[in-house]
C-alpha atoms as a PDB file:
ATOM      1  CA  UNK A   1      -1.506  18.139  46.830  1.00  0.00           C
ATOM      2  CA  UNK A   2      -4.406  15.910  45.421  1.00  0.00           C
ATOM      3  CA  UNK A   3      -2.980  17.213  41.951  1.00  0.00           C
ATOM      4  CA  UNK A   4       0.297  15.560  42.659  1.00  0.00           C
ATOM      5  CA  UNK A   5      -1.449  12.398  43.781  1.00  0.00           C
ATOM      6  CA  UNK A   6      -3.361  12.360  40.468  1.00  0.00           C
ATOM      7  CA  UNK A   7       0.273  12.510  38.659  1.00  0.00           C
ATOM      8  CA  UNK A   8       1.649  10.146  40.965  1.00  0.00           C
ATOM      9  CA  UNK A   9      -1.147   7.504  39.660  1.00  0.00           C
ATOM     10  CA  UNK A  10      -0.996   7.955  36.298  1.00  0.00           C
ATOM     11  CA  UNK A  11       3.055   7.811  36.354  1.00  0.00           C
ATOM     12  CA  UNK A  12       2.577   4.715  38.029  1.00  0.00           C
ATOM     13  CA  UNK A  13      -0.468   2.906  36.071  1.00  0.00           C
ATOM     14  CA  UNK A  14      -2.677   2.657  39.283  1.00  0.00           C
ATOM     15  CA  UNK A  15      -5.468   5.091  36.901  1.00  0.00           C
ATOM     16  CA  UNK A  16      -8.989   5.487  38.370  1.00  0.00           C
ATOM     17  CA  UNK A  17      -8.440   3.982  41.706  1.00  0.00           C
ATOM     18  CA  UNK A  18      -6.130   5.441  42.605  1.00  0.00           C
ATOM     19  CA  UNK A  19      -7.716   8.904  41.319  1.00  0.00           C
ATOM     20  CA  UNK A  20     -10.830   7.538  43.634  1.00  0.00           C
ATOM     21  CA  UNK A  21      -8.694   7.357  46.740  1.00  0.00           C
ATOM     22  CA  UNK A  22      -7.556  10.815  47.063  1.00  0.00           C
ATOM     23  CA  UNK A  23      -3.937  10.662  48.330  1.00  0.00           C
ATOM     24  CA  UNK A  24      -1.690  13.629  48.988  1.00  0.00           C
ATOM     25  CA  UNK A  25       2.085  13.281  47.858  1.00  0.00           C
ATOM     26  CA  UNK A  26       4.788  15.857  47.109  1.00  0.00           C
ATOM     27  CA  UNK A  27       5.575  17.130  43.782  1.00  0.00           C
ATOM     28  CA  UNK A  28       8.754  15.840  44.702  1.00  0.00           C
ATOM     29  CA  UNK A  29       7.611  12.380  45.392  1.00  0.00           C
ATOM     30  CA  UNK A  30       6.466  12.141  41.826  1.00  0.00           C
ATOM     31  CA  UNK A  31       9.299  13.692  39.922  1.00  0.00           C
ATOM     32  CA  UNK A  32      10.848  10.624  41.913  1.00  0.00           C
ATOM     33  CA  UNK A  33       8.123   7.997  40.179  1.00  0.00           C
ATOM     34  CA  UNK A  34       8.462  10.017  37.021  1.00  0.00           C
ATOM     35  CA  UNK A  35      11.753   9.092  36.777  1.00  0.00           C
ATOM     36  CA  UNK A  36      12.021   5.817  38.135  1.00  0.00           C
ATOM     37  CA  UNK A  37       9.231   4.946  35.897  1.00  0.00           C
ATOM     38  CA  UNK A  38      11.266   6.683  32.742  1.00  0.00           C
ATOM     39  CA  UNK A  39      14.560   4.358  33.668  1.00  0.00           C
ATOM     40  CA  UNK A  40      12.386   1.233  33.197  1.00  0.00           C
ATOM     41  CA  UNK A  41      11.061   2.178  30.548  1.00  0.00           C
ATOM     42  CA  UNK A  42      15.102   3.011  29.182  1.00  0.00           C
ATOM     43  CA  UNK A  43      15.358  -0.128  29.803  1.00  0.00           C
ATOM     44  CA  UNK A  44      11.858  -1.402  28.829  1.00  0.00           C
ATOM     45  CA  UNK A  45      13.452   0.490  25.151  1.00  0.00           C
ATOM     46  CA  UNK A  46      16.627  -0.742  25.205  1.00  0.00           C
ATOM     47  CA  UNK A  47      15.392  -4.758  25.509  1.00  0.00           C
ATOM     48  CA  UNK A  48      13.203  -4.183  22.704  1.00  0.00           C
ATOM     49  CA  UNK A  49      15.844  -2.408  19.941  1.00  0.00           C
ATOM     50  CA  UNK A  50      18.163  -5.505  21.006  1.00  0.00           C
ATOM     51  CA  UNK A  51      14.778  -7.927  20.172  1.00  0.00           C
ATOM     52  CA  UNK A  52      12.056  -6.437  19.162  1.00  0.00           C
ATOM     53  CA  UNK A  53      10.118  -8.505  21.598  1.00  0.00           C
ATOM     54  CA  UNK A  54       6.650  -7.330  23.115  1.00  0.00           C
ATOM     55  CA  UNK A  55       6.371  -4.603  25.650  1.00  0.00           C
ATOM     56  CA  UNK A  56       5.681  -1.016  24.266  1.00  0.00           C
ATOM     57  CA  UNK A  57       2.362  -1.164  25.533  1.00  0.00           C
ATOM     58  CA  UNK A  58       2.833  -0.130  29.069  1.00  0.00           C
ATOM     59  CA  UNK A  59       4.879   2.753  28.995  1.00  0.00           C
ATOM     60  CA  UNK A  60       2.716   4.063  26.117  1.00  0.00           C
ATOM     61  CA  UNK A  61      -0.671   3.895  27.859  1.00  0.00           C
ATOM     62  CA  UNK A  62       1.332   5.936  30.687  1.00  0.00           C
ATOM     63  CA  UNK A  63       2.428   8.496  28.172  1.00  0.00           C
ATOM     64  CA  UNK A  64      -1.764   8.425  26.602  1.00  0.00           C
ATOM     65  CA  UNK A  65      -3.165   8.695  30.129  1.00  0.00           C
ATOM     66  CA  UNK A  66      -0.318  11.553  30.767  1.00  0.00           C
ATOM     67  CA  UNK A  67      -1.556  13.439  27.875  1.00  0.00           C
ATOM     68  CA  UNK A  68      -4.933  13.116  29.308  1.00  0.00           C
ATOM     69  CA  UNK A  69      -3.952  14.225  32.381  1.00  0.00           C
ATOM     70  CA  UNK A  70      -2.590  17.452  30.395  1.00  0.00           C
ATOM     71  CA  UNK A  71      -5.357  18.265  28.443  1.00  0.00           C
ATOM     72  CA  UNK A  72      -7.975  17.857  30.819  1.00  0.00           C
ATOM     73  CA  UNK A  73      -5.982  20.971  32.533  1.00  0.00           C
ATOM     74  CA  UNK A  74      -5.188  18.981  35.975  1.00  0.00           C
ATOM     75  CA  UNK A  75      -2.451  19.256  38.354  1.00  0.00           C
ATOM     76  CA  UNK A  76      -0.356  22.254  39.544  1.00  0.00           C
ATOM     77  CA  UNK A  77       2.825  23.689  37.780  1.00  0.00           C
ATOM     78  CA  UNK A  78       5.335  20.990  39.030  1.00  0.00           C
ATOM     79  CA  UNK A  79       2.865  18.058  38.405  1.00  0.00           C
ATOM     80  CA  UNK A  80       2.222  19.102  34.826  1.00  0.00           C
ATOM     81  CA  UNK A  81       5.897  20.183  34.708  1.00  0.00           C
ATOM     82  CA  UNK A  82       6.624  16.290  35.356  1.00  0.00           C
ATOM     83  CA  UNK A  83       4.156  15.322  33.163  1.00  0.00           C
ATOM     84  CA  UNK A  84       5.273  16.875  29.839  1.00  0.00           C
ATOM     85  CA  UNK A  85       8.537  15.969  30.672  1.00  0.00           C
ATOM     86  CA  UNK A  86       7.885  12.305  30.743  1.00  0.00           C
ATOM     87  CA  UNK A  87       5.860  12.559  27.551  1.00  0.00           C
ATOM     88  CA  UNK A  88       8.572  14.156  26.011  1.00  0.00           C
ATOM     89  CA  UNK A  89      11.536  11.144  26.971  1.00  0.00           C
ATOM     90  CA  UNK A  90       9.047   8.648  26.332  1.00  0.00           C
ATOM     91  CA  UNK A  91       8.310   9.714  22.873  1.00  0.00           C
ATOM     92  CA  UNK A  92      11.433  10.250  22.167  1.00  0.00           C
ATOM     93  CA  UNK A  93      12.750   7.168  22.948  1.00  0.00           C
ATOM     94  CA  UNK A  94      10.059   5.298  20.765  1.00  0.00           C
ATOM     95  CA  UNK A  95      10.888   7.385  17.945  1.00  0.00           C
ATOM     96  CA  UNK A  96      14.616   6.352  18.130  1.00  0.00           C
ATOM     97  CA  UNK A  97      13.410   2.703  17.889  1.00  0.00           C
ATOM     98  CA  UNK A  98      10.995   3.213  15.270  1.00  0.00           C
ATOM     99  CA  UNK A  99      12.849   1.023  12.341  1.00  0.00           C
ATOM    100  CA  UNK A 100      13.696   3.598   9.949  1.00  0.00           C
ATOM    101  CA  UNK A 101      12.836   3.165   5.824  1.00  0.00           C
ATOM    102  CA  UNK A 102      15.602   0.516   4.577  1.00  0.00           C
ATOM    103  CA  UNK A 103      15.310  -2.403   6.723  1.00  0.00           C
ATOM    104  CA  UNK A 104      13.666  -5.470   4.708  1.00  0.00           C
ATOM    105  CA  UNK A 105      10.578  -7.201   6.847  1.00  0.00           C
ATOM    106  CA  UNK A 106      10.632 -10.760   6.390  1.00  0.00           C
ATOM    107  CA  UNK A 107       6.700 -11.345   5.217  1.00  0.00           C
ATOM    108  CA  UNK A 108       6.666  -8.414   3.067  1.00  0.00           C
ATOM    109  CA  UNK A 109       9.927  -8.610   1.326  1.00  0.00           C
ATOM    110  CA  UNK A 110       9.782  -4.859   1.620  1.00  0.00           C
ATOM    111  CA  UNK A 111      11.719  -2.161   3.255  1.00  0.00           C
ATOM    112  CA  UNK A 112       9.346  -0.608   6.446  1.00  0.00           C
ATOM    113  CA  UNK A 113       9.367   2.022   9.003  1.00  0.00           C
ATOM    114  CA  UNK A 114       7.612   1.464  12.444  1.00  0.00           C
ATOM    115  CA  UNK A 115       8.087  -0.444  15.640  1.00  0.00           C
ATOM    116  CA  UNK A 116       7.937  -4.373  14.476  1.00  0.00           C
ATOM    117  CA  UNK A 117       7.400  -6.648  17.440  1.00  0.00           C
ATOM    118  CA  UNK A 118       8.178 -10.662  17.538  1.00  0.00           C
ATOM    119  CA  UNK A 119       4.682 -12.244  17.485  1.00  0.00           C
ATOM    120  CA  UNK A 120       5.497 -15.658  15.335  1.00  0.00           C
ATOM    121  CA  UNK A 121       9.181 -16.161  14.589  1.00  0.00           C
ATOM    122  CA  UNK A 122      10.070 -13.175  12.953  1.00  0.00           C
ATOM    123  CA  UNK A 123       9.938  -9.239  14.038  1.00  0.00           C
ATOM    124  CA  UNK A 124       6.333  -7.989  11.641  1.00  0.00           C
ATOM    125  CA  UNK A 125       4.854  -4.903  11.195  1.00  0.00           C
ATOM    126  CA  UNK A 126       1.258  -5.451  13.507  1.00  0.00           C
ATOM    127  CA  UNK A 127      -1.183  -3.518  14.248  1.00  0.00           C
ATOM    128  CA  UNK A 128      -2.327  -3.888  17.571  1.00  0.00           C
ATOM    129  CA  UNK A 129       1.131  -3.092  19.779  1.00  0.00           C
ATOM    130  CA  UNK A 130       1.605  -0.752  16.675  1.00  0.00           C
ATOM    131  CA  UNK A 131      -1.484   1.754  17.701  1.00  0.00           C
ATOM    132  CA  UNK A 132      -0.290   2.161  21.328  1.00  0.00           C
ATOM    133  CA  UNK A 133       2.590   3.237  20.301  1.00  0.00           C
ATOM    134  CA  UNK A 134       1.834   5.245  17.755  1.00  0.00           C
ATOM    135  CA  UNK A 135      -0.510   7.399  19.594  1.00  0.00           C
ATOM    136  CA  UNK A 136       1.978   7.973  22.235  1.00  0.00           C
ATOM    137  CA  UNK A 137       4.899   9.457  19.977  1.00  0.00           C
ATOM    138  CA  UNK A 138       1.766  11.383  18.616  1.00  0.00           C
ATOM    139  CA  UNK A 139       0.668  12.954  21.445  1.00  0.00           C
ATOM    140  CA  UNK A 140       4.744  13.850  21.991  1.00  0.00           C
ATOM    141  CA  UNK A 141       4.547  15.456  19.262  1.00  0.00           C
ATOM    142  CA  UNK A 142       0.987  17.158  19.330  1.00  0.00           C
ATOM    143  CA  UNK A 143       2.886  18.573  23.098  1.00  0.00           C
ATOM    144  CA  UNK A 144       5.699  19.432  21.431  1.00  0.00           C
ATOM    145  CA  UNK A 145       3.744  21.565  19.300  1.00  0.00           C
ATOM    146  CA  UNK A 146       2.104  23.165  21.824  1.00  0.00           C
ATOM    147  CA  UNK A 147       5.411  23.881  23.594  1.00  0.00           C
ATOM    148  CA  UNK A 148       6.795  25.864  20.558  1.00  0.00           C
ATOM    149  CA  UNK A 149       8.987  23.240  20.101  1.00  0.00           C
ATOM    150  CA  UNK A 150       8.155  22.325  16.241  1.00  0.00           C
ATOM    151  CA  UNK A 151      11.474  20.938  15.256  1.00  0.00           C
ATOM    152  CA  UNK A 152      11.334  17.979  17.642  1.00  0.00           C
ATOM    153  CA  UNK A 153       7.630  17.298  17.089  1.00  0.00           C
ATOM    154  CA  UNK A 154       8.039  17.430  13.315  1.00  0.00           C
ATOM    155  CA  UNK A 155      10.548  14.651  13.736  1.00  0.00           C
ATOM    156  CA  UNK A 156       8.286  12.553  15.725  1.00  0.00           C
ATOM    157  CA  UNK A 157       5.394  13.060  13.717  1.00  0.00           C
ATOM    158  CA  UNK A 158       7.513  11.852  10.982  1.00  0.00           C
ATOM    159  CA  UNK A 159       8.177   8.724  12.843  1.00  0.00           C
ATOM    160  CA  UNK A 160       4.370   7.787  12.974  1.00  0.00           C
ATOM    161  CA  UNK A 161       3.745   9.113   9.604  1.00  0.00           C
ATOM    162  CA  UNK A 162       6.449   6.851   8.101  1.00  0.00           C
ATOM    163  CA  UNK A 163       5.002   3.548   9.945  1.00  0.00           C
ATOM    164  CA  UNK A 164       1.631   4.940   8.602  1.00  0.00           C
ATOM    165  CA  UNK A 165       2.766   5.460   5.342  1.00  0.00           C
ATOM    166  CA  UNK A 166       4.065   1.754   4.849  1.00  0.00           C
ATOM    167  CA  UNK A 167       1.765  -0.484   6.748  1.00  0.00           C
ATOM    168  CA  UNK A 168      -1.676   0.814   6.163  1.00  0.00           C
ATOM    169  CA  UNK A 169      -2.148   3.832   3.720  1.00  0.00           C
ATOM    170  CA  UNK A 170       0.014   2.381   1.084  1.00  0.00           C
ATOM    171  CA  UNK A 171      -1.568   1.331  -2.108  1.00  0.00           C
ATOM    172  CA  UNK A 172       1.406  -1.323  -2.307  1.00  0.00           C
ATOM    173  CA  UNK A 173      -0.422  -4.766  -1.549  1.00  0.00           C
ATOM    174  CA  UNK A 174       2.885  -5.802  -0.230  1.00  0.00           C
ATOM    175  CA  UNK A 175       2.840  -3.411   2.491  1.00  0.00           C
ATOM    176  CA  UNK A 176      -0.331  -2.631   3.170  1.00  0.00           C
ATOM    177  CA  UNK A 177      -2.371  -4.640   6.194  1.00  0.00           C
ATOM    178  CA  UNK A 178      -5.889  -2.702   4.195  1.00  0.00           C
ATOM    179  CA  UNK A 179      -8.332  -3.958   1.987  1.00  0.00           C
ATOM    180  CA  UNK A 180     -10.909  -2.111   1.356  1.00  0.00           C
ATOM    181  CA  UNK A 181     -11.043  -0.322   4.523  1.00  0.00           C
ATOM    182  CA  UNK A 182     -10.670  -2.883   6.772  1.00  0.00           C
ATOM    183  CA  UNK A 183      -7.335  -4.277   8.319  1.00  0.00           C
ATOM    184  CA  UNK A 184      -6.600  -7.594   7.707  1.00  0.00           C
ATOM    185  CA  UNK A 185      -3.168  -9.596   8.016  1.00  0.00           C
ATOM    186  CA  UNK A 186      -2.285  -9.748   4.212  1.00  0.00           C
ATOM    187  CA  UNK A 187      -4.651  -8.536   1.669  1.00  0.00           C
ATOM    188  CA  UNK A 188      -6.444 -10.998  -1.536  1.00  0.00           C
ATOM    189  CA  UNK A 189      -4.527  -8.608  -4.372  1.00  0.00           C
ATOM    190  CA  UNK A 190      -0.888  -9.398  -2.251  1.00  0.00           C
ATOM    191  CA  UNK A 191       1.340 -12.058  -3.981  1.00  0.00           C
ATOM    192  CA  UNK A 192       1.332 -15.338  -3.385  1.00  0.00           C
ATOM    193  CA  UNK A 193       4.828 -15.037  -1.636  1.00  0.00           C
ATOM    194  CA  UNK A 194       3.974 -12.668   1.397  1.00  0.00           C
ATOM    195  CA  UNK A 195       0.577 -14.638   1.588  1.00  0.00           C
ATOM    196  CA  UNK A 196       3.480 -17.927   2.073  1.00  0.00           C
ATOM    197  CA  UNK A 197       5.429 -16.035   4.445  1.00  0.00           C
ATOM    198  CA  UNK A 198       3.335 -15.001   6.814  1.00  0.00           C
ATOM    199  CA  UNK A 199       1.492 -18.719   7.111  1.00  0.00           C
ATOM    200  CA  UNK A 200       5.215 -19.221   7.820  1.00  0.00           C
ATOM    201  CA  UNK A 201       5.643 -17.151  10.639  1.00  0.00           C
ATOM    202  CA  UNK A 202       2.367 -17.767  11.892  1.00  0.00           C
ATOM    203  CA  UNK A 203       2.309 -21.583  11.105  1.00  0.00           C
ATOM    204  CA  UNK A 204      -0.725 -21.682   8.678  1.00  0.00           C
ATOM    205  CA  UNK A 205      -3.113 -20.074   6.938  1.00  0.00           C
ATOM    206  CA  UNK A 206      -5.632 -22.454   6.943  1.00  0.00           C
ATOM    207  CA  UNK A 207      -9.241 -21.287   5.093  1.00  0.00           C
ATOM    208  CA  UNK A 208      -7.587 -18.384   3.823  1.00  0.00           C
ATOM    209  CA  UNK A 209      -7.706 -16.263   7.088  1.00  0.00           C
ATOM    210  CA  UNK A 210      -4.922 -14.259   6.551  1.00  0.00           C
ATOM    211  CA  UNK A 211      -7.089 -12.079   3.868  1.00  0.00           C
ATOM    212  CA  UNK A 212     -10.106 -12.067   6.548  1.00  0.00           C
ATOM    213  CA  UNK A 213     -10.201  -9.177   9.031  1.00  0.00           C
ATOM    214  CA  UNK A 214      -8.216  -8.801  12.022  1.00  0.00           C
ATOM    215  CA  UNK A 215      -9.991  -8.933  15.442  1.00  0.00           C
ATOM    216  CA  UNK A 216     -11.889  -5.842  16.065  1.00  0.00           C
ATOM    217  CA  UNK A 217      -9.194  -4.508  18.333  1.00  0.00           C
ATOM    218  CA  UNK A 218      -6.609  -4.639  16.219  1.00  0.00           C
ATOM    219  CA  UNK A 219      -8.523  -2.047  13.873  1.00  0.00           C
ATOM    220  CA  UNK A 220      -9.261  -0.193  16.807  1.00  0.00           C
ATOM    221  CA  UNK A 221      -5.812   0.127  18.051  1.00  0.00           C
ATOM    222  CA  UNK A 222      -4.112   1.403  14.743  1.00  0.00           C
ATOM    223  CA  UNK A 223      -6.946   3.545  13.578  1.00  0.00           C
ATOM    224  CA  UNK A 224      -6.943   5.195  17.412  1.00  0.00           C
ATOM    225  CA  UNK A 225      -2.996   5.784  16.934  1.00  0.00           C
ATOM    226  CA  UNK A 226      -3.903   7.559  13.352  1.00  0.00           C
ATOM    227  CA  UNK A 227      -6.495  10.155  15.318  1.00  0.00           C
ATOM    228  CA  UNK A 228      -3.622  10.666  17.804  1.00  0.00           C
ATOM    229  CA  UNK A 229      -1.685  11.818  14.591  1.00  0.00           C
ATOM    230  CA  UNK A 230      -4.308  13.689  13.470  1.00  0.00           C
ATOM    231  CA  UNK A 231      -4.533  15.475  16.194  1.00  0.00           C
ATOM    232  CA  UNK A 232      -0.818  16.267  16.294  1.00  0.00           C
ATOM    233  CA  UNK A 233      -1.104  17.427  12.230  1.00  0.00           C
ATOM    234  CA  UNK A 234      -4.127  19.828  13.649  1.00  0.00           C
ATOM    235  CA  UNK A 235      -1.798  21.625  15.915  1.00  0.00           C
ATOM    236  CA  UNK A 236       1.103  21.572  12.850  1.00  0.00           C
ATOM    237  CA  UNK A 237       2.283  24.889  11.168  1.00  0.00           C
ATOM    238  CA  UNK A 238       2.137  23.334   8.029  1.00  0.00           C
ATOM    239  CA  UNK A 239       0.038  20.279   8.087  1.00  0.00           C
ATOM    240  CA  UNK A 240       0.013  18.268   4.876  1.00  0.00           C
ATOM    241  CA  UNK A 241      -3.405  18.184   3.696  1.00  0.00           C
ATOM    242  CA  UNK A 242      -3.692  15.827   1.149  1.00  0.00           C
ATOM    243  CA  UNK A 243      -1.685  13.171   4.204  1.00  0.00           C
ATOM    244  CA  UNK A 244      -4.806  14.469   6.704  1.00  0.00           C
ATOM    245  CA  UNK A 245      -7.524  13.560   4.084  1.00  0.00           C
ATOM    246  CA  UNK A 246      -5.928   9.629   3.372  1.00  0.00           C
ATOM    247  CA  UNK A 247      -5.896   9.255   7.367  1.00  0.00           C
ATOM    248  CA  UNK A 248      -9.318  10.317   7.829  1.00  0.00           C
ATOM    249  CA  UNK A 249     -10.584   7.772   4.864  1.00  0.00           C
ATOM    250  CA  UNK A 250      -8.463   4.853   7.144  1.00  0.00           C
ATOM    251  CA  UNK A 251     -10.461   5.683  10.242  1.00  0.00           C
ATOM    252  CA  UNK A 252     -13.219   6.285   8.859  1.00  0.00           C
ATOM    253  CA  UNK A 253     -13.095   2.709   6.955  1.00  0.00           C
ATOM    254  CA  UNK A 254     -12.455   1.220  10.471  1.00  0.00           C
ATOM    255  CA  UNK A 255     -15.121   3.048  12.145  1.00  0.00           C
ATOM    256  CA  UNK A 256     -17.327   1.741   9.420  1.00  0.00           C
ATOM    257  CA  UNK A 257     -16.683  -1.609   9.593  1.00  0.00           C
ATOM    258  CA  UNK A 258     -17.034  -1.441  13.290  1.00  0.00           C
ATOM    259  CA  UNK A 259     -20.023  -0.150  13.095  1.00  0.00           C
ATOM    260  CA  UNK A 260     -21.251  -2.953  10.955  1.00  0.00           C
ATOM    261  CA  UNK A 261     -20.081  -5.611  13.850  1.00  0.00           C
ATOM    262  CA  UNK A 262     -22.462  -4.140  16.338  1.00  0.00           C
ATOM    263  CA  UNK A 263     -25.079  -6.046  17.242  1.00  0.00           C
ATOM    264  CA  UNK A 264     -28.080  -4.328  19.339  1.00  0.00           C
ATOM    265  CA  UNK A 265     -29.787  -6.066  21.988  1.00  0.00           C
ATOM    266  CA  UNK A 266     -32.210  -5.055  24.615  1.00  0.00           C
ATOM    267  CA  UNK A 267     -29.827  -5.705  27.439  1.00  0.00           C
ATOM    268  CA  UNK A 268     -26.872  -3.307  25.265  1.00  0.00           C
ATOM    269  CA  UNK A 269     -24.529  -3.930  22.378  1.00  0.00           C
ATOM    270  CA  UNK A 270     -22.843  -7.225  21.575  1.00  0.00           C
ATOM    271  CA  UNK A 271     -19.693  -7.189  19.071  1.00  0.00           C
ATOM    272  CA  UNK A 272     -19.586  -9.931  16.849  1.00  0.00           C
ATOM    273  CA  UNK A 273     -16.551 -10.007  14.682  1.00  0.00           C
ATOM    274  CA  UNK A 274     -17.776 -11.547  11.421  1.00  0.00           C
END
């Protein structure tokens, strides 16, 4: 079944070549990857709660190109069966990591909920890791939804919102990564002390770049998790309105600043991060 196949690449991470190539395989065969892929990702989960090093990204692209897969309306019964499944243990097991409100991050001297990953010396609260993963416990929970199945997707969508909450739509300049609309690593009207820690961490902050913007990418990432969420509130009972309305400011502050780093030429667009 060429539906099957289509599972069976996604599951796996092979994506639009695979997709090109046409293969038949058993729904069978990729309950079998499903799962295999699920147990390293267990695993994948387990390394990181132990610590917090690097590697959510992988197994939540899988879950984003999944969700894809299910709302493009692909696949028979068994491959979509497979599919929401894997969403489903995948998000779960990110929200179970997700740091919950009481642990103290070292740069911000502040309690924060997410999914802090080991870029410098100590665990932080990023952005870039941060919107993959995001956007896969949202989908979860936007599937959830759709399932009927509104007490497990509330709880993930609380996960993202909490992460949310601290790191970018916070007013708090100790928390927040967002000034003015535009992510940065520690914003100008944050104390001197988080401004000291994070050069810590990181090793300097020489010309002030911690205030400056993040790479364009970064912005990207998180803002892409927060229309993930989004679209999980859209398909809530009881969507919070006034939270809908702060995360459509943040995107659109990233969109706009975006927009202002394209450069067009004659031959297409060239970003220039500024």
């Amino acid at each position: 079944m060429r539906s099957a196949a289509i599972l069976l690449a996604l599951v796996a991470g092979a994506g639009s070549a695979a997709l090109a190539a046409g293969g038949h395989v058993d729904s069978d065969a990729v309950l079998a990857e499903a799962e295999k892929r699920y147990k390293k990702m267990a695993e994948t989960m387990a390394s990181y709660s132990r610590t917090r090093e690097k590697g959510l990204k992988a197994p939540a692209r899988e879950v984003l190109a999944l969700s894809r897969f299910l709302d493009l309306g692909a696949g028979d019964a068994a491959a979509r069966k497979t599919a929401r499944r894997y969403i489903a243990k995948t998000a779960q097991a990110f929200a179970a990591a997700c740091v919950p409100r009481g642990r103290v991050s070292y740069a911000e001297n502040r309690t924060m909920r997410g999914w802090p990953v080991v870029i410098g010396k100590e665990p932080e609260f990023e952005s870039y890791q941060f919107g993959y993963v995001a956007g896969a416990v949202a989908a979860g929970a936007r599937h959830a939804y759709a399932s009927g199945d509104v007490e497990k997707a509330s709880l993930l969508v609380a996960a993202v919102v909490g992460a949310f909450e601290d790191g970018f739509l916070t007013s708090d300049p100790e928390r927040t990564k967002v000034d003015k609309g535009v992510v940065v690593f520690v914003p100008r009207r944050a104390s001197a002390g988080r401004r000291r820690r994070y050069a810590e961490v990181h090793g300097s902050d020489e010309g002030g770049c911690l205030a400056g913007p993040q790479a364009l990418n970064h912005g990207l990432s998180a803002a892409t998790g927060a229309i993930h969420l989004l679209r999980a509130l859209a398909a809530a009972p009881d969507a919070d309105e006034a939270l809908v309305e702060r995360l459509r400011g943040y995107v659109l502050g990233v969109a706009r600043f975006f927009n202002q780093n394209l450069i067009s030429r004659r031959a297409g667009c060239h970003l220039n991060a500024k």
